[in-house]
Protein backbone atom coordinates (compact mmCIF):
# COMPACT_ATOMS: atom_id res chain seq x y z
CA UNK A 1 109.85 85.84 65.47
CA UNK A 2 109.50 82.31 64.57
CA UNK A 3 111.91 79.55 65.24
CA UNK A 4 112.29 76.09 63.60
CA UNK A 5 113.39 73.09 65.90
CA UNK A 6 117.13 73.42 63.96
CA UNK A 7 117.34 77.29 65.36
CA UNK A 8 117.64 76.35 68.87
CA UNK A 9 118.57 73.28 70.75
CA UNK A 10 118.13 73.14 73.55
CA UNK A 11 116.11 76.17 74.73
CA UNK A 12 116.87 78.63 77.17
CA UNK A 13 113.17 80.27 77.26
CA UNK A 14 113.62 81.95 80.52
CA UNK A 15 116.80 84.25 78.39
CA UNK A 16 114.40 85.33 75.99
CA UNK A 17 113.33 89.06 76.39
CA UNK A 18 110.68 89.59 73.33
CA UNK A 19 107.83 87.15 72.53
CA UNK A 20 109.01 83.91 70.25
CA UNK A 21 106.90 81.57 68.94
CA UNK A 22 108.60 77.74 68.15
CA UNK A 23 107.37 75.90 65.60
CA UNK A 24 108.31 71.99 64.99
CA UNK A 25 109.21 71.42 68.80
CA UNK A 26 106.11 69.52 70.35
CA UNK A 27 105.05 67.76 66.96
CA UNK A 28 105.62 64.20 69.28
CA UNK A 29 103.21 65.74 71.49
CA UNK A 30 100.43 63.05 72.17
CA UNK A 31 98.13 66.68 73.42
CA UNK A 32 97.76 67.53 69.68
CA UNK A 33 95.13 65.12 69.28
CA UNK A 34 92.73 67.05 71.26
CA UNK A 35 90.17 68.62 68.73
CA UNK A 36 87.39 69.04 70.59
CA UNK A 37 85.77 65.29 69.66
CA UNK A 38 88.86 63.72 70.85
CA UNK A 39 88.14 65.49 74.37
CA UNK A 40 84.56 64.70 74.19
CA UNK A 41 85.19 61.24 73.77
CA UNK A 42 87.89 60.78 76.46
CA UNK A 43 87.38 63.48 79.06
CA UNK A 44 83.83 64.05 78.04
CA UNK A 45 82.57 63.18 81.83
CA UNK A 46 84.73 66.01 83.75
CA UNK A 47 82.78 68.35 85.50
CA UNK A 48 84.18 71.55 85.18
CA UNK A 49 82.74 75.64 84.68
CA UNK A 50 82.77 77.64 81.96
CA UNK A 51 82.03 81.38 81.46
CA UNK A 52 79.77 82.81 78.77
CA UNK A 53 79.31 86.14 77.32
CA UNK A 54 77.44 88.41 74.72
CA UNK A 55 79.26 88.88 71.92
CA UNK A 56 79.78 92.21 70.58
CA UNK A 57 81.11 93.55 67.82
CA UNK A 58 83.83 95.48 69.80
CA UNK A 59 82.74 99.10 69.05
CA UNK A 60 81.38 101.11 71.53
CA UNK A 61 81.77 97.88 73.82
CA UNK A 62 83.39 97.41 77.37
CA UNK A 63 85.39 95.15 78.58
CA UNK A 64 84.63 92.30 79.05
CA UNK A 65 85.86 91.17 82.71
CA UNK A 66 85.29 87.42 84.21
CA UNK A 67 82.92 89.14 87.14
CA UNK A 68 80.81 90.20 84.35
CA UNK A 69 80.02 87.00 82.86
CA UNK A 70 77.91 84.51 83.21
CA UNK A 71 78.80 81.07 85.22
CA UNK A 72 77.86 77.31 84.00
CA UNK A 73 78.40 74.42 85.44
CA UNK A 74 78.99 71.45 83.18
CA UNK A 75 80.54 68.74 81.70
CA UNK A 76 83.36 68.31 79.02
CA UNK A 77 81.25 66.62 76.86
CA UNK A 78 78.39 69.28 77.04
CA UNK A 79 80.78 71.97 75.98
CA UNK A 80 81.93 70.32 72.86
CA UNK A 81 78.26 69.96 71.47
CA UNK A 82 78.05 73.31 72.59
CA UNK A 83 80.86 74.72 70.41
CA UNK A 84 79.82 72.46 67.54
CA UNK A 85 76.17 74.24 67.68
CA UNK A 86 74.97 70.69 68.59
CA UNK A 87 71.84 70.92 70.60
CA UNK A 88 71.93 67.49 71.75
CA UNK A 89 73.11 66.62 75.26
CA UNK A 90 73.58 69.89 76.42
CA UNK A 91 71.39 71.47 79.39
CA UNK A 92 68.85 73.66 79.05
CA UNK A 93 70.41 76.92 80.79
CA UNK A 94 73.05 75.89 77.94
CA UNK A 95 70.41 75.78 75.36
CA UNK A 96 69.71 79.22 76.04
CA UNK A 97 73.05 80.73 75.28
CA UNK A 98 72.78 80.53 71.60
CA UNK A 99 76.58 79.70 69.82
CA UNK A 100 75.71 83.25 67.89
CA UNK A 101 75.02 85.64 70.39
CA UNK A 102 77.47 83.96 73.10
CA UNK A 103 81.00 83.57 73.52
CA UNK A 104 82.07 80.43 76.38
CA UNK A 105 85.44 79.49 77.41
CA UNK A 106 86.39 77.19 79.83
CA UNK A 107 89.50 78.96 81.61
CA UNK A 108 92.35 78.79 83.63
CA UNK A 109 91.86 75.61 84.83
CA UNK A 110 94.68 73.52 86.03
CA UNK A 111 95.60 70.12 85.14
CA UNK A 112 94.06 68.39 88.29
CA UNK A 113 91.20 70.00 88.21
CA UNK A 114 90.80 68.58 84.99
CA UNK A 115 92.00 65.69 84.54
CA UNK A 116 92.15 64.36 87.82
CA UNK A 117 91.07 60.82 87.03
CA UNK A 118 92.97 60.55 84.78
CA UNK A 119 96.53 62.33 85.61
CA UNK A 120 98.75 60.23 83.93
CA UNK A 121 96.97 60.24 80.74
CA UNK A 122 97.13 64.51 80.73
CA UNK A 123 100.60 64.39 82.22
CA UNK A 124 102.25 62.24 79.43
CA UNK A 125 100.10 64.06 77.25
CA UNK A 126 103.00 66.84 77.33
CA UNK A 127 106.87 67.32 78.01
CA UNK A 128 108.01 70.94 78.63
CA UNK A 129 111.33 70.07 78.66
CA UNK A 130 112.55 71.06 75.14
CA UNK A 131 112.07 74.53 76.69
CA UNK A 132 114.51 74.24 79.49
CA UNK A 133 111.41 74.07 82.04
CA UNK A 134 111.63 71.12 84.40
CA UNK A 135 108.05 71.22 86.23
CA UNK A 136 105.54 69.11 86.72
CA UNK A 137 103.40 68.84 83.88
CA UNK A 138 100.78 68.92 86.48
CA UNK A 139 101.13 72.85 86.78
CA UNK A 140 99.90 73.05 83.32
CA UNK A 141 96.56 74.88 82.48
CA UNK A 142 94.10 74.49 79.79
CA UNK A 143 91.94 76.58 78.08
CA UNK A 144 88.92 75.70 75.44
CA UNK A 145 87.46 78.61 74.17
CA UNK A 146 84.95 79.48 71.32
CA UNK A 147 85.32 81.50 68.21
CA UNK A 148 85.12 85.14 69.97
CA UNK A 149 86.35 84.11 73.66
CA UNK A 150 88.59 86.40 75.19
CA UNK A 151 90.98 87.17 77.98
CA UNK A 152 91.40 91.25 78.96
CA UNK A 153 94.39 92.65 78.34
CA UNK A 154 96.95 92.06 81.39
CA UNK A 155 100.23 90.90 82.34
CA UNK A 156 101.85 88.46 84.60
CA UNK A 157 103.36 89.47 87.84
CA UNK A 158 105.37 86.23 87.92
CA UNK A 159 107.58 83.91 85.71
CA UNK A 160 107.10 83.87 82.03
CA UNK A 161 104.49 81.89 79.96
CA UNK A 162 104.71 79.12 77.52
CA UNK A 163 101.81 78.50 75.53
CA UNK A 164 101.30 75.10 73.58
CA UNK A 165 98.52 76.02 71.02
CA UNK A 166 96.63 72.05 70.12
CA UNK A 167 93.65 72.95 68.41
CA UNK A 168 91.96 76.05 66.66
CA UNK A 169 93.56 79.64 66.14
CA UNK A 170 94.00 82.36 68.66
CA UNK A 171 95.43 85.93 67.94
CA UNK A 172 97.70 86.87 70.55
CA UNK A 173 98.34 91.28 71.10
CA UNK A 174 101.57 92.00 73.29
CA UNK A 175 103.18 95.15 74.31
CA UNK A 176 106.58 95.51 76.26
CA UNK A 177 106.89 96.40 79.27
CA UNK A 178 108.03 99.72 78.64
CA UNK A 179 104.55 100.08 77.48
CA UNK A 180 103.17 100.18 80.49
CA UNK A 181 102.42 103.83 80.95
CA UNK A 182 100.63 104.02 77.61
CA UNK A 183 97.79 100.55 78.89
CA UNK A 184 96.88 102.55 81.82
CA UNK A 185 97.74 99.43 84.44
CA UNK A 186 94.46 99.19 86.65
CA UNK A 187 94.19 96.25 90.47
CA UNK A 188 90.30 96.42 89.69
CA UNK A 189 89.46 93.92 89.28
CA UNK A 190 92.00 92.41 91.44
CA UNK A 191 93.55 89.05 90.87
CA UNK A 192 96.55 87.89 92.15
CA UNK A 193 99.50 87.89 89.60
CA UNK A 194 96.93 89.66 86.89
CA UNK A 195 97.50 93.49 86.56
CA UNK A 196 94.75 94.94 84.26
CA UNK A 197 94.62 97.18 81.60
CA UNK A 198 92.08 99.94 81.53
CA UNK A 199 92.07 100.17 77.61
CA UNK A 200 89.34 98.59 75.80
CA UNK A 201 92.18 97.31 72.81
CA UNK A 202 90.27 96.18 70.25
CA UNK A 203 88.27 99.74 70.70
CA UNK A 204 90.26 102.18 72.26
CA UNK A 205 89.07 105.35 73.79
CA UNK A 206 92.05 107.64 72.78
CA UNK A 207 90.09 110.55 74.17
CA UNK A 208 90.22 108.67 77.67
CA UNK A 209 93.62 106.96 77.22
CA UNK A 210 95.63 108.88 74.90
CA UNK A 211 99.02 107.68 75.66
CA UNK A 212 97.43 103.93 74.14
CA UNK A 213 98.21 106.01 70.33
CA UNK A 214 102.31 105.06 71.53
CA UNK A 215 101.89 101.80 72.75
CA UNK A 216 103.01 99.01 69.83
CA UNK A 217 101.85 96.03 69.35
CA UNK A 218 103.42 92.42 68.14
CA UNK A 219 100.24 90.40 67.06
CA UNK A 220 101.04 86.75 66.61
CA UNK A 221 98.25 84.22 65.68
CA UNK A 222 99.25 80.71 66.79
CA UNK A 223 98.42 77.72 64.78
CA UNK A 224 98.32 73.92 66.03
CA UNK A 225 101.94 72.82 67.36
CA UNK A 226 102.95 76.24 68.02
CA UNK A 227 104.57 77.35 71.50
CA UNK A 228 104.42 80.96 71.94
CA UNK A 229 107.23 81.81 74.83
CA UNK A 230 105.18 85.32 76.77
CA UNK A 231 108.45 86.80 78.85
CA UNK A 232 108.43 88.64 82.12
CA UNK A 233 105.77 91.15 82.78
CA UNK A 234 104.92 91.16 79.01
CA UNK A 235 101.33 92.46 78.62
CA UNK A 236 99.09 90.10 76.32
CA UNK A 237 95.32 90.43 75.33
CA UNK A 238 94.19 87.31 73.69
CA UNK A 239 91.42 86.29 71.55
CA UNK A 240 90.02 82.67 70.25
CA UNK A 241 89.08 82.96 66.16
CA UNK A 242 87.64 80.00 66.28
CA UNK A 243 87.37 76.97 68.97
CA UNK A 244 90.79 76.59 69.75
CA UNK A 245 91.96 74.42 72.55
CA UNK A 246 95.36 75.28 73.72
CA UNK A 247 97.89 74.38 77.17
CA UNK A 248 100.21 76.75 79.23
CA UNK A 249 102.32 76.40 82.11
CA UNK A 250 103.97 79.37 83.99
CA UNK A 251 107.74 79.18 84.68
CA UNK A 252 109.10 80.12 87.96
CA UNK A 253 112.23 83.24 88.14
CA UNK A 254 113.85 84.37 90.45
CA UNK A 255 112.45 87.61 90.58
CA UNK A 256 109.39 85.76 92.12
CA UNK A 257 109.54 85.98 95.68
CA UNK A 258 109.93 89.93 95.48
CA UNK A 259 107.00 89.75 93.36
CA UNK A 260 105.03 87.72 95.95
CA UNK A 261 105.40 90.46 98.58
CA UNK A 262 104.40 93.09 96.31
CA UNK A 263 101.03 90.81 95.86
CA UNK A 264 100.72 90.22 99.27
CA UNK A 265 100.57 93.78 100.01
CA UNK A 266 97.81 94.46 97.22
CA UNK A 267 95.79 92.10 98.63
CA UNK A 268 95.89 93.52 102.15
CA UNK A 269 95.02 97.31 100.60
CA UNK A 270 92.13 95.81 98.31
CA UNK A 271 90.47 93.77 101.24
CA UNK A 272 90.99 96.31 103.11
CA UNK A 273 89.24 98.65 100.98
CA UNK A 274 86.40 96.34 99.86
CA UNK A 275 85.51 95.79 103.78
CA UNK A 276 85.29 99.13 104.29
CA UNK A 277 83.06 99.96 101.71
CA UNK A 278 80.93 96.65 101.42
CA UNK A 279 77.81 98.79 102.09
CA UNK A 280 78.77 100.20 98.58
CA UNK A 281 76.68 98.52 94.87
CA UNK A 282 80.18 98.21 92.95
CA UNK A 283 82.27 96.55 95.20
CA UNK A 284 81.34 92.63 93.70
CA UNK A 285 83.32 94.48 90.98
CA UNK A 286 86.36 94.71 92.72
CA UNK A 287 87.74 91.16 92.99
CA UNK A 288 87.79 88.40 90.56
CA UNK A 289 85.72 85.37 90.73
CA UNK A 290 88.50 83.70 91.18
CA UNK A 291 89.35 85.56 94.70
CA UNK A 292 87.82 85.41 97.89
CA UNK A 293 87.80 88.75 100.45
CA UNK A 294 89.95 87.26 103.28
CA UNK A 295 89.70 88.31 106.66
CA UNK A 296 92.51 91.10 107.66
CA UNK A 297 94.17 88.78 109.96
CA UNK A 298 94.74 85.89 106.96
CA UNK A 299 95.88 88.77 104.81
CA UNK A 300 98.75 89.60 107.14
CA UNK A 301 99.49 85.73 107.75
CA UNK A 302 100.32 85.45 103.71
CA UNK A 303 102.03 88.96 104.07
CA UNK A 304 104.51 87.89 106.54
CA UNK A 305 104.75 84.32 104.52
CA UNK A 306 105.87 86.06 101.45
CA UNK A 307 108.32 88.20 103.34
CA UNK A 308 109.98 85.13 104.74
CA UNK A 309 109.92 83.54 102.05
CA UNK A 310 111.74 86.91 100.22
CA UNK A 311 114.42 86.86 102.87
CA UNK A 312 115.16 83.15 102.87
CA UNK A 313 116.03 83.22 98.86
CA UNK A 314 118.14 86.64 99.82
CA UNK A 315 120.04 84.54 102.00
């Protein structure tokens, strides 16, 4: 469903129990000037990392995880003539990953690692606070992806998601969570606060995953100035149709700290596990890049941190 700035004012995203996407809400936004030239020319020096890999048609094809892609560091700049198929300025191990065969994206990254020289230009950049959310704008995330760039399909284990699209067109696929059963919920690889799908969605193996025939989608496609609101434990696999630049931040609940513990204890089984069979090939496969294998002891520390905190908001 789509909602004009008239519908609702002000916003009470954390109510909201299916997927909305507002329209006419963040047109003041100074963020919606970044096309990718308008980050090349202001941020083009960051140094950041982007991930890269083939594209596929999507039949007969896996998924496509972030452990199996392929790692580049480089700078703001140097992605945007990547993305525009301009072969200047870019490095060579760029020059190799031809726009046509490749898919990059540039991730998950948080504001400061970003932006931090220049925080209060990114942090004025936005204002969340039409939504009801009163964080620091510094908890955002940004994401710059190519026509074809993808995230697996997962959902959140905490908060809900607001997603500020700024540039571009992505296709967004949710289910509810009452879906769950039918995306065949997978911790490898694990990532905190990410639980996986095993279904391939954009080719399905209904001989292997059956119950996916009963799962039902809403597909939205956001435009520039549209806020998609994700809520609680929604699943969501997203794709980029063309470079699309877009901001998110993840809102705190309640339900968090209960959450936390249940994360705390995954982490201690899939450690666990991964140390004991380290001698094994498929283990790299196991975590994210964006985890490290933490030694038992550590595991337990953030166990026991997360069932303080628990107890304290109980109190």
């Amino acid at each position: 469903k789509t909602l004009q700035m008239a519908e609702l004012r002000p916003i009470d995203a954390p109510s909201l129990t299916a997927p909305h996407v507002f329209s006419g809400l963040i047109s003041e936004w100074p963020a919606l000037k970044w096309s990718p030239e308008f980050l090349r020319k202001h941020f083009g020096a960051v140094l950041t990392r982007a991930r890269f890999h083939p594209r596929d048609d999507g039949e007969g094809s896996k998924i496509a995880f972030e452990s199996d892609c392929l790692y580049q560091e480089l700078s703001l700049a140097e992605f945007c003539h990547w993305v525009s198929e301009s072969q200047d300025n870019i490095p060579p191990a760029l020059a190799q990953l031809r726009t046509d065969e490749f898919w990059g994206y540039i991730d998950y990254k948080y504001f400061p690692e970003v932006f931090a020289d220049s925080p209060e230009l990114a942090a004025n950049s936005l204002d969340w606070t039409v939504f009801g959310v009163d964080q620091d704008t510094m908890t955002s995330t940004f994401w710059f992806g190519s026509a074809g760039a993808y995230t697996p399909c997962h959902y959140d284990t905490y908060g809900f998601n607001l997603v500020a699209q700024l540039s571009g067109r992505k296709r967004w696929t949710l289910f509810p969570p009452s879906a769950t059963p039918c995306l065949y919920p997978t911790r490898i690889p694990y990532e905190e606060s990410s639980v996986y799908s095993s279904v391939n969605i954009r080719d399905p193996d209904y001989d292997k995953h059956p119950l996916f025939r009963d799962a039902v989608p809403t597909v939205i496609e956001l435009r520039p100035g549209d806020v998609l609101c994700v809520p609680r434990h929604w699943w969501h696999f997203v794709e980029t149709l063309e470079p699309a630049i877009s901001v998110n931040i993840w809102v705190d609940l309640p339900t968090d700290s209960e959450e936390r513990v249940r994360e705390a204890l995954v982490r201690v089984l899939a450690c666990s596990l991964l140390s004991a069979d380290s001698g094994t090939s498929d283990t790299d496969e196991w975590l994210n890049p964006t985890e490290d294998n933490l030694p038992h002891e550590q595991n337990m520390q953030l166990l026991n941190l997360a069932l303080r905190d628990r107890a304290t908001d109980s109190n």
